[in-house]
N, C-alpha and C. Protein backbone atom coordinates (compact mmCIF):
# COMPACT_ATOMS: atom_id res chain seq x y z
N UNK A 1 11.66 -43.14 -0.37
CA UNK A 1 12.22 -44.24 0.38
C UNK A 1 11.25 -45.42 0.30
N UNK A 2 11.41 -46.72 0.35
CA UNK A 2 11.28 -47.96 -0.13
C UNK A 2 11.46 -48.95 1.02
N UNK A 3 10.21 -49.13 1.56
CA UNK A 3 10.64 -50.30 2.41
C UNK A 3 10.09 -50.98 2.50
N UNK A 4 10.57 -52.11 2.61
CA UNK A 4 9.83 -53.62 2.68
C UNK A 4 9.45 -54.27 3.64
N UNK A 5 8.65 -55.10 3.80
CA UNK A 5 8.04 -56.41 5.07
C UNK A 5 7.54 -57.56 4.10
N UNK A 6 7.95 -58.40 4.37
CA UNK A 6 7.30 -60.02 4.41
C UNK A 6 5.94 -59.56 4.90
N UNK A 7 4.76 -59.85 4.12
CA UNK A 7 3.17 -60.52 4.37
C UNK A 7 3.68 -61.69 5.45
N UNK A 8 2.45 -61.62 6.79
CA UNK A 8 2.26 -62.05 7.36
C UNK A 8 1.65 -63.53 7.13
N UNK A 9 2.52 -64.35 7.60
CA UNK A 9 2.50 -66.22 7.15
C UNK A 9 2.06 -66.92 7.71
N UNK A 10 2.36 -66.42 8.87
CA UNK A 10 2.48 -67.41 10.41
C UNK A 10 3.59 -68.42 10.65
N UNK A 11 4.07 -68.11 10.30
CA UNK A 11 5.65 -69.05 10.30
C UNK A 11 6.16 -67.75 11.32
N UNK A 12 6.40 -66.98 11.23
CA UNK A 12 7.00 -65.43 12.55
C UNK A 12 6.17 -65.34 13.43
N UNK A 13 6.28 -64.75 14.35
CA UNK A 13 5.75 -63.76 15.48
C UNK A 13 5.02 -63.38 15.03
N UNK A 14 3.28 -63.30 15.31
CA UNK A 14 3.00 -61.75 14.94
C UNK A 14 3.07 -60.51 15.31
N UNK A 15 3.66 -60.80 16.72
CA UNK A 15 3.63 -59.43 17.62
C UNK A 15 5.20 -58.56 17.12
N UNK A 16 6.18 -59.79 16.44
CA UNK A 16 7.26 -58.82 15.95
C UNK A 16 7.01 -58.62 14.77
N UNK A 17 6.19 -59.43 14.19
CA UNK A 17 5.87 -58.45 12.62
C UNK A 17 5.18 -57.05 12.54
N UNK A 18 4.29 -57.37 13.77
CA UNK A 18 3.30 -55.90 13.71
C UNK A 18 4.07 -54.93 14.32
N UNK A 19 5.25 -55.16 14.90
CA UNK A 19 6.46 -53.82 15.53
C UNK A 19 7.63 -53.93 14.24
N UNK A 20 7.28 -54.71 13.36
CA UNK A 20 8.20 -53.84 12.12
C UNK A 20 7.31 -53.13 11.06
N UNK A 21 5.86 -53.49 10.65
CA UNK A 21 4.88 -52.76 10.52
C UNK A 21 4.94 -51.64 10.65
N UNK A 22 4.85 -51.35 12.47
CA UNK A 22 4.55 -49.79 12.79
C UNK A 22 5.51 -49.34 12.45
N UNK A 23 7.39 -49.78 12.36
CA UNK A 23 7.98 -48.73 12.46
C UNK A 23 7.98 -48.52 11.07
N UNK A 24 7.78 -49.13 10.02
CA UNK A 24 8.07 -48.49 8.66
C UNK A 24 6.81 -47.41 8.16
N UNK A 25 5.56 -48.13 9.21
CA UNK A 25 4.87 -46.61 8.61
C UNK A 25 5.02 -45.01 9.72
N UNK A 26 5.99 -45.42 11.22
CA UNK A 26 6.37 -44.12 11.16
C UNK A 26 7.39 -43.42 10.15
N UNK A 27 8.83 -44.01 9.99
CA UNK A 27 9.49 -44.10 9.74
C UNK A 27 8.77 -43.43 7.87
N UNK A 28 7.53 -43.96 7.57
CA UNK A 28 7.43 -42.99 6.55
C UNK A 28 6.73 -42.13 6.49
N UNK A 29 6.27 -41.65 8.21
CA UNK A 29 5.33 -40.85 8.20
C UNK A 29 4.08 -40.84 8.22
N UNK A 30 3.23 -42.23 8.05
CA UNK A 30 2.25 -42.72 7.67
C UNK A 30 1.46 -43.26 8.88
N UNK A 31 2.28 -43.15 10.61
CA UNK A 31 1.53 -43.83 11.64
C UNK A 31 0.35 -43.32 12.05
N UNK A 32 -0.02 -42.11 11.19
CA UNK A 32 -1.34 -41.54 11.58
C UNK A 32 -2.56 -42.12 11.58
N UNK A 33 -1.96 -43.15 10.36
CA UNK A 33 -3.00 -43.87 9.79
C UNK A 33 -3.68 -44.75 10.52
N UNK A 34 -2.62 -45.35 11.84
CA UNK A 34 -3.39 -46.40 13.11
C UNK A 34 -4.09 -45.79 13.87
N UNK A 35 -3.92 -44.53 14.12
CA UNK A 35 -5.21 -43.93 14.59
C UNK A 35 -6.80 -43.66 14.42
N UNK A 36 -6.63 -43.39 13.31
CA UNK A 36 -7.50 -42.83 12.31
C UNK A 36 -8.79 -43.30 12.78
N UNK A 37 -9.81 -43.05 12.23
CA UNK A 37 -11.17 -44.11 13.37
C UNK A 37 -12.48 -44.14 11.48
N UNK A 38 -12.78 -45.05 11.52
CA UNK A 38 -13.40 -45.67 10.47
C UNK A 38 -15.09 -46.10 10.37
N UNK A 39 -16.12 -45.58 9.96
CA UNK A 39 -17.17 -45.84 10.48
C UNK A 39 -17.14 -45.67 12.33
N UNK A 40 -17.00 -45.39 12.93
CA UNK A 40 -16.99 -44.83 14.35
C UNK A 40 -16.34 -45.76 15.20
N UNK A 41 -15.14 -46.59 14.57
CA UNK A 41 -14.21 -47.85 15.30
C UNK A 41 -13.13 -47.14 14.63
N UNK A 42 -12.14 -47.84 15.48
CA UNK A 42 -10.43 -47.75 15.34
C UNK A 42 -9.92 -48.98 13.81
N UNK A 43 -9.15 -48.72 13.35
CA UNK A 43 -8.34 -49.80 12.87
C UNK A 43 -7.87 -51.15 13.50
N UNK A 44 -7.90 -50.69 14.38
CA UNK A 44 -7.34 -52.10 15.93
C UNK A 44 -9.31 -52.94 15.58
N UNK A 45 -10.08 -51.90 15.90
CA UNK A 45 -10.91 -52.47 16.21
C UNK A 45 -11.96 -53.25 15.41
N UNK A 46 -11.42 -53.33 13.86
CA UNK A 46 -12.61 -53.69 12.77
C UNK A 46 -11.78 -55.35 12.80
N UNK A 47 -10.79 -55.54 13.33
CA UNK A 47 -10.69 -57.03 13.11
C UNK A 47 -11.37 -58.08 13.36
């Protein structure tokens, strides 16, 4: 399965881009990945 999103522009929301984000990587199974923790930080948190 194949799904798409528009790269983030700033012309949208970002708060509704990042809730079509999450659902395509549950939706492929892949939301594990926002968890995940990286050098001893979150994904949320290296921004």
């Amino acid at each position: 399965m194949k799904l798409e999103i528009e790269k983030f522009d700033g012309r949208i929301n970002f708060g509704l881009w990042q809730i079509q984000v999450k659902d395509v990587l549950i939706q492929s199974g892949l939301h594990k990945a926002l968890k995940e923790k990286i050098s001893g930080c979150s994904l949320y948190e290296r921004r």
